[in-house]
C-alpha atoms as a PDB file:
ATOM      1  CA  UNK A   1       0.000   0.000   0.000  1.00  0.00           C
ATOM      2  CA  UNK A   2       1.666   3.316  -1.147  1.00  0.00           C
ATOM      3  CA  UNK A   3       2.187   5.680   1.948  1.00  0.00           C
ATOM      4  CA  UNK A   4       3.202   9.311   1.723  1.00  0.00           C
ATOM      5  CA  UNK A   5       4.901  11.068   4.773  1.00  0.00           C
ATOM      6  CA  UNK A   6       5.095  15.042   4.577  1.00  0.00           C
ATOM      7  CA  UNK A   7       6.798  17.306   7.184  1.00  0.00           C
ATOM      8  CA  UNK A   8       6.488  20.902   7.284  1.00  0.00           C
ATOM      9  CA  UNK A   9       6.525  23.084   3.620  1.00  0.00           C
ATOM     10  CA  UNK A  10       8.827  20.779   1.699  1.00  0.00           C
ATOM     11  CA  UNK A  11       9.975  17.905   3.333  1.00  0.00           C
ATOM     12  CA  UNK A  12       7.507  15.099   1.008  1.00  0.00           C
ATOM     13  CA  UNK A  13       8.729  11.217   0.791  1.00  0.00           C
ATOM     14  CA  UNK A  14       7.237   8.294  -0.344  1.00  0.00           C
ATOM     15  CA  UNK A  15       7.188   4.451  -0.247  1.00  0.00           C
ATOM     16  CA  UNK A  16       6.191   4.440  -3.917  1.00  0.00           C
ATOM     17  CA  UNK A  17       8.093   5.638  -6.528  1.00  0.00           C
ATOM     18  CA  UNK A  18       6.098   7.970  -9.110  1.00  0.00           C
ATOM     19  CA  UNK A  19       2.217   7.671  -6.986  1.00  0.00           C
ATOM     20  CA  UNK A  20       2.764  11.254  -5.732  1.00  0.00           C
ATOM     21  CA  UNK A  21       4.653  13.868  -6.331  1.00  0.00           C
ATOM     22  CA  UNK A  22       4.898  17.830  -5.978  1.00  0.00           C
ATOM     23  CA  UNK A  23       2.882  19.165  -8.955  1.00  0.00           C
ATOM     24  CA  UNK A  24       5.201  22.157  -9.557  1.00  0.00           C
ATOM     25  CA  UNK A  25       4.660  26.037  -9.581  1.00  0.00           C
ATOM     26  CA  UNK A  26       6.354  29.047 -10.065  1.00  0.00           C
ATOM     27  CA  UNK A  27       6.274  29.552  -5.835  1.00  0.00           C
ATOM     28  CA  UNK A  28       8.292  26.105  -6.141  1.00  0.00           C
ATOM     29  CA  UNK A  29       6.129  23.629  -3.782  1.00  0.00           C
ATOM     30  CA  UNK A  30       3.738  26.357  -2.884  1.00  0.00           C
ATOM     31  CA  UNK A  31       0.111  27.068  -4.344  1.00  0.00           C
ATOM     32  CA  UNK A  32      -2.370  29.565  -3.400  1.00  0.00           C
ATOM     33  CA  UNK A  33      -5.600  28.146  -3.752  1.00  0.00           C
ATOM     34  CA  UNK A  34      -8.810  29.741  -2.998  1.00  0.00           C
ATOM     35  CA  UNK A  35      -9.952  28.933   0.347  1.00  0.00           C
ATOM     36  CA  UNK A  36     -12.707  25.361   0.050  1.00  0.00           C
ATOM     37  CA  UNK A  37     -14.407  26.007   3.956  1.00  0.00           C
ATOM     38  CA  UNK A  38     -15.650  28.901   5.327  1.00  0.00           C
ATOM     39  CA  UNK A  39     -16.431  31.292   2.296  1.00  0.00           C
ATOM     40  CA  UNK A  40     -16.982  34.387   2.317  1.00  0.00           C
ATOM     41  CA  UNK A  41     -18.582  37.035   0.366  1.00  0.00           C
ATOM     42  CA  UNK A  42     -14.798  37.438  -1.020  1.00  0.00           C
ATOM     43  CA  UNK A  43     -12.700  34.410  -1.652  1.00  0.00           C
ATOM     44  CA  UNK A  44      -9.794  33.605   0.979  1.00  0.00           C
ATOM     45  CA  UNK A  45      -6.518  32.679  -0.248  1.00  0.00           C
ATOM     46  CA  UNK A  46      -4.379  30.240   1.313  1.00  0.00           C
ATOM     47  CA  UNK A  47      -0.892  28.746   0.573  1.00  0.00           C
ATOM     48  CA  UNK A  48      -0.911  24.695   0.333  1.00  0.00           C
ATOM     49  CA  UNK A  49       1.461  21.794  -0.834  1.00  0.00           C
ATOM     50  CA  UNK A  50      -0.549  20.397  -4.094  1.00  0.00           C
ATOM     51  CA  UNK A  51       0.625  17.234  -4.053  1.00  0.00           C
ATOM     52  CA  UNK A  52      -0.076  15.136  -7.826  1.00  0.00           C
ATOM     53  CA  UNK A  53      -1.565  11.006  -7.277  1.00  0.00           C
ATOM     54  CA  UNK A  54      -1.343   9.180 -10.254  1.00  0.00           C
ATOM     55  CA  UNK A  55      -3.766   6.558 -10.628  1.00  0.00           C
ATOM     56  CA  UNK A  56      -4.710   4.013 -13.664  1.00  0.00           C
ATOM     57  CA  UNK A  57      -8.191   5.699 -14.493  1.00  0.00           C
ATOM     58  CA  UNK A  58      -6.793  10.151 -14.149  1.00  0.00           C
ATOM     59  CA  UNK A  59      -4.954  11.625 -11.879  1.00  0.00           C
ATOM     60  CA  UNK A  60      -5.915  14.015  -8.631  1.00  0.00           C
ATOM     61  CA  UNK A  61      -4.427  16.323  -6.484  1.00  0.00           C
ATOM     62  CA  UNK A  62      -4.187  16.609  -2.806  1.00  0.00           C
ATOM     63  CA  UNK A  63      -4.350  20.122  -1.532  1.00  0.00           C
ATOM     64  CA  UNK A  64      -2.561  20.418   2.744  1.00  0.00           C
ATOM     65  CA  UNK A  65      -2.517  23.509   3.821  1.00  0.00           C
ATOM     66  CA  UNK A  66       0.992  24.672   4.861  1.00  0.00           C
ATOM     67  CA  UNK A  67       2.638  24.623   8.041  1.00  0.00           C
ATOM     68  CA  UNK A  68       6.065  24.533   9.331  1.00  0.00           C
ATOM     69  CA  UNK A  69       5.152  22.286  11.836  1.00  0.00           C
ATOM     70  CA  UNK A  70       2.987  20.063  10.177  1.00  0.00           C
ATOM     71  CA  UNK A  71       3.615  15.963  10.209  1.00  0.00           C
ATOM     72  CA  UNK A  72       1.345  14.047   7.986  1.00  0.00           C
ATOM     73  CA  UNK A  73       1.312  10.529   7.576  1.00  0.00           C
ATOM     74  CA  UNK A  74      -1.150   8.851   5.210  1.00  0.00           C
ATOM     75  CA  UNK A  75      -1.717   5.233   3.444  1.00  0.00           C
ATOM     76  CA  UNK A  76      -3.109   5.217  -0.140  1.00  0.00           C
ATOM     77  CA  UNK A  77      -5.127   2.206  -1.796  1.00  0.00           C
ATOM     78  CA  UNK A  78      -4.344   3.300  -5.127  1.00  0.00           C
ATOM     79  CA  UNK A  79      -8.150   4.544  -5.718  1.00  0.00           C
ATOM     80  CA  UNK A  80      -9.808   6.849  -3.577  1.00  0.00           C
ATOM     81  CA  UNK A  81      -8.906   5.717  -0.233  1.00  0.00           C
ATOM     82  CA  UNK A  82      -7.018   7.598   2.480  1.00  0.00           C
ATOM     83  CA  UNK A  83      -6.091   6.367   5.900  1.00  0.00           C
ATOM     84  CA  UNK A  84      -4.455   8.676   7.797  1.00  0.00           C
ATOM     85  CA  UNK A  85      -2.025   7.532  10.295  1.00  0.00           C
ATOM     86  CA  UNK A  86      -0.601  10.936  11.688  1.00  0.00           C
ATOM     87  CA  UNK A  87      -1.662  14.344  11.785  1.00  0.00           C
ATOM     88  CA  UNK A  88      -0.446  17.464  13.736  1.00  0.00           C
ATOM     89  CA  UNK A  89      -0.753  21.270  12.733  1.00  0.00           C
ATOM     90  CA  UNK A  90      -2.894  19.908   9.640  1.00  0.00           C
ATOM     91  CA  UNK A  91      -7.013  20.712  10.213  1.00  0.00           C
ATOM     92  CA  UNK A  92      -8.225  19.686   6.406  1.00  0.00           C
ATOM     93  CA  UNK A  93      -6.921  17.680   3.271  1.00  0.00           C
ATOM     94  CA  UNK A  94      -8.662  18.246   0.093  1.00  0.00           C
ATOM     95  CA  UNK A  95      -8.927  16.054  -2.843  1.00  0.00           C
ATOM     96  CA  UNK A  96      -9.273  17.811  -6.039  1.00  0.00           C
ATOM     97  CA  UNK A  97      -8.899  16.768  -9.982  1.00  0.00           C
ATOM     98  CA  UNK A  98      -5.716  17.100 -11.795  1.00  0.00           C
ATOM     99  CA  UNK A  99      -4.946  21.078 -12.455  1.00  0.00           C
ATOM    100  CA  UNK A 100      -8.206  21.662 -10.407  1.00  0.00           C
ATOM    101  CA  UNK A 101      -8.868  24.268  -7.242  1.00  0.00           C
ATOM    102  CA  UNK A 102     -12.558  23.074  -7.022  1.00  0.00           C
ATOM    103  CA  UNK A 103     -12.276  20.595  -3.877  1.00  0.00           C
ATOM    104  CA  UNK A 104     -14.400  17.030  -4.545  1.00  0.00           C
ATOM    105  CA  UNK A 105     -14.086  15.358  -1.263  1.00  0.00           C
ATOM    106  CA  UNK A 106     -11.941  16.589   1.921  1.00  0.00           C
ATOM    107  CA  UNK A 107     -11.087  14.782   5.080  1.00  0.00           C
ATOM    108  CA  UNK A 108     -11.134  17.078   8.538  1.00  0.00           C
ATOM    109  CA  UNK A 109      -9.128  16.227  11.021  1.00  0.00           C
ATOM    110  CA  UNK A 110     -10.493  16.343  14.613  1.00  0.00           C
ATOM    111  CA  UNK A 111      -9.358  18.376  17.711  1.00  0.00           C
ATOM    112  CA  UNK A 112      -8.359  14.850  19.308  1.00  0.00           C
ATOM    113  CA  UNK A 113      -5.730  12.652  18.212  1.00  0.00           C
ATOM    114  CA  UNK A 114      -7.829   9.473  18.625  1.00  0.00           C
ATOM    115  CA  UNK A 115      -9.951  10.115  16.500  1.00  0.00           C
ATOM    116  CA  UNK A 116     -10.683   8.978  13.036  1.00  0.00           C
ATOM    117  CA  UNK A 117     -10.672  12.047  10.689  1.00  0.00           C
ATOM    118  CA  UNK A 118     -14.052  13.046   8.898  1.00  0.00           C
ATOM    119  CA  UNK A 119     -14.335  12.130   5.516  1.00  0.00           C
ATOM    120  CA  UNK A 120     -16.485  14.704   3.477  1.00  0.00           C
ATOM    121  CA  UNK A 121     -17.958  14.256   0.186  1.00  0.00           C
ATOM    122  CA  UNK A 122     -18.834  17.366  -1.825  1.00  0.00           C
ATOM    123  CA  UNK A 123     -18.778  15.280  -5.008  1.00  0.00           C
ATOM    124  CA  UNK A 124     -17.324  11.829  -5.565  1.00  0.00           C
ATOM    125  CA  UNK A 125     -13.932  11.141  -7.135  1.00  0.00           C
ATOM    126  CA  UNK A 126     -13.917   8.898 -10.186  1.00  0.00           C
ATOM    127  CA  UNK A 127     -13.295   5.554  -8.588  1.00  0.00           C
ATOM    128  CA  UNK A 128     -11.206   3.288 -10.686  1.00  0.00           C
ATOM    129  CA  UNK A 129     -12.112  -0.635 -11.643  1.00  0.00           C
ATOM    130  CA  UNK A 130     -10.566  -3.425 -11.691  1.00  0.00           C
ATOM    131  CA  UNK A 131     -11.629  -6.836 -13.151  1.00  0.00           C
ATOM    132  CA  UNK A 132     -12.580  -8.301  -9.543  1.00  0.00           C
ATOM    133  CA  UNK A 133     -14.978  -5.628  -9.421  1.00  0.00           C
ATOM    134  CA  UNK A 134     -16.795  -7.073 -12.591  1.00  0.00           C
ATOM    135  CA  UNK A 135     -19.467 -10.273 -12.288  1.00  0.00           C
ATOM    136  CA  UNK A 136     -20.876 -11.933 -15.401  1.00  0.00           C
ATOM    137  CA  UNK A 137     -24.684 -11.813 -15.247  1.00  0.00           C
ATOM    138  CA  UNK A 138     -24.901 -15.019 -15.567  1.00  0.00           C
ATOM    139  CA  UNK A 139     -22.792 -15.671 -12.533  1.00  0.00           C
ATOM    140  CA  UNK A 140     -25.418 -12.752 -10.880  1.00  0.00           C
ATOM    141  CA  UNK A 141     -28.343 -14.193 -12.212  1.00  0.00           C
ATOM    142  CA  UNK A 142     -28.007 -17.666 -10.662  1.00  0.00           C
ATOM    143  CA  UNK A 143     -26.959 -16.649  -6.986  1.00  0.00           C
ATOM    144  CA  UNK A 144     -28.752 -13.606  -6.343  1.00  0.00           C
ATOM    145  CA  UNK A 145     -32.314 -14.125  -8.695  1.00  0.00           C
ATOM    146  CA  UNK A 146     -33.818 -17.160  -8.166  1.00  0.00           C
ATOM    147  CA  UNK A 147     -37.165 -17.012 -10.486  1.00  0.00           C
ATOM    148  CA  UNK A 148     -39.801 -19.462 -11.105  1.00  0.00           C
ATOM    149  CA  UNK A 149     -42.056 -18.727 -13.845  1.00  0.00           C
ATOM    150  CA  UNK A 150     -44.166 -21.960 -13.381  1.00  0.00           C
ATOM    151  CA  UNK A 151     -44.776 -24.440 -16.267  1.00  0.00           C
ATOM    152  CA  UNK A 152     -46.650 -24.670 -19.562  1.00  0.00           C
ATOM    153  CA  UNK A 153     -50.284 -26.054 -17.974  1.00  0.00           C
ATOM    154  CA  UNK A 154     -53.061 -23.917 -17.866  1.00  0.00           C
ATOM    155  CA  UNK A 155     -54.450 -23.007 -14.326  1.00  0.00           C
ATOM    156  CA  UNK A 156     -57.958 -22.711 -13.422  1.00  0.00           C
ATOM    157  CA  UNK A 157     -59.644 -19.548 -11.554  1.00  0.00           C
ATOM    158  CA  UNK A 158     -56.797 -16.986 -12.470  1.00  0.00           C
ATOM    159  CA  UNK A 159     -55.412 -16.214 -15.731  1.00  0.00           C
ATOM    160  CA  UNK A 160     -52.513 -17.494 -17.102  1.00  0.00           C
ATOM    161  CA  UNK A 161     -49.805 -16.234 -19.603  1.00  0.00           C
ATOM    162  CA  UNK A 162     -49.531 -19.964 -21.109  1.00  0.00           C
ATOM    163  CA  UNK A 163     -53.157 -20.537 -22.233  1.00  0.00           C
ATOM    164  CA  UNK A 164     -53.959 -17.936 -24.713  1.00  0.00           C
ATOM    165  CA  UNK A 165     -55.195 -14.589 -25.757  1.00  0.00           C
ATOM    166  CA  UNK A 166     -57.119 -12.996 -23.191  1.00  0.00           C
ATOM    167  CA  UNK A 167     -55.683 -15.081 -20.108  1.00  0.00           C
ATOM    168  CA  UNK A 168     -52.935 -13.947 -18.061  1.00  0.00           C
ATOM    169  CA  UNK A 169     -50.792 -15.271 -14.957  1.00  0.00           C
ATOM    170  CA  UNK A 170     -48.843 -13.210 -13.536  1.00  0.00           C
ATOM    171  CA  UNK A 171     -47.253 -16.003 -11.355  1.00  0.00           C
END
């Protein structure tokens, strides 16, 4: 599982060669971004690290705010799973499209460490599929809908779909 350790502006490693990098600017590893919680009549700006994910099925952006104290630790699944193992002087991680400011889904991180952070979904990323994602119908059809449409006698008292033209069975 790819895992991506950041400490304070610039400091960014990786277990993973090539699944994230800095997505570059001219401020170097800096971005101002308009500010995604909290708006006001006038948009906020705030400086972040925009860090690039490349997955199989397009590529997003994570947008942490900047701090020089800030320790992040986080696990990737290669889709659109986060797990964040350490936080401090971070309050919000945003998700974004490639090249985009427009946040999709952000995780907030609570006032306690023991906590699981708060995963928010302002519109859901692109999720990519693999082939043991896929079932044949077939294979659907037999375990999960079991039908019976009877046989080919006709019935007496209801109508049935077998006999003829103005007799139906809805059985």
């Amino acid at each position: 599982m790819p895992a991506l350790k950041l400490r304070g502006i610039d400091n960014l490693s990786s277990n993973s060669s090539g699944t994230f990098y800095y997505e570059g600017s001219k401020f170097g590893t800096a971005e101002r971004v308009p500010q995604w919680w909290d708006r006001k009549q006038s948009p906020a700006y705030i400086w972040v690290n925009r860090i690039h994910i490349t997955r199989s099925c397009g590529d997003i952006d994570m947008l942490i705010p900047m701090a020089y104290d800030l320790s992040l630790k986080i696990r990737y699944d290669g889709d659109v799973g986060f797990e964040f193992d350490k936080f401090r002087s971070c309050k919000r991680v945003g998700l974004t499209d490639s090249g985009s400011n427009e946040v999709w889904e952000e995780y907030i991180m609570p006032n306690h460490p023991g906590r699981a952070p708060t995963h928010r979904v302002i519109t859901p990323l692109i999720s990519c599929f693999t082939s043991t994602h896929v079932v044949g119908f077939f294979d659907y059809y037999q375990e999960e809908i079991p039908m019976d449409a009877g046989d080919l006698s006709p019935t007496d008292a209801h109508y049935d779909l077998n006999v003829g033209n103005l007799n139906f069975d809805l059985n």
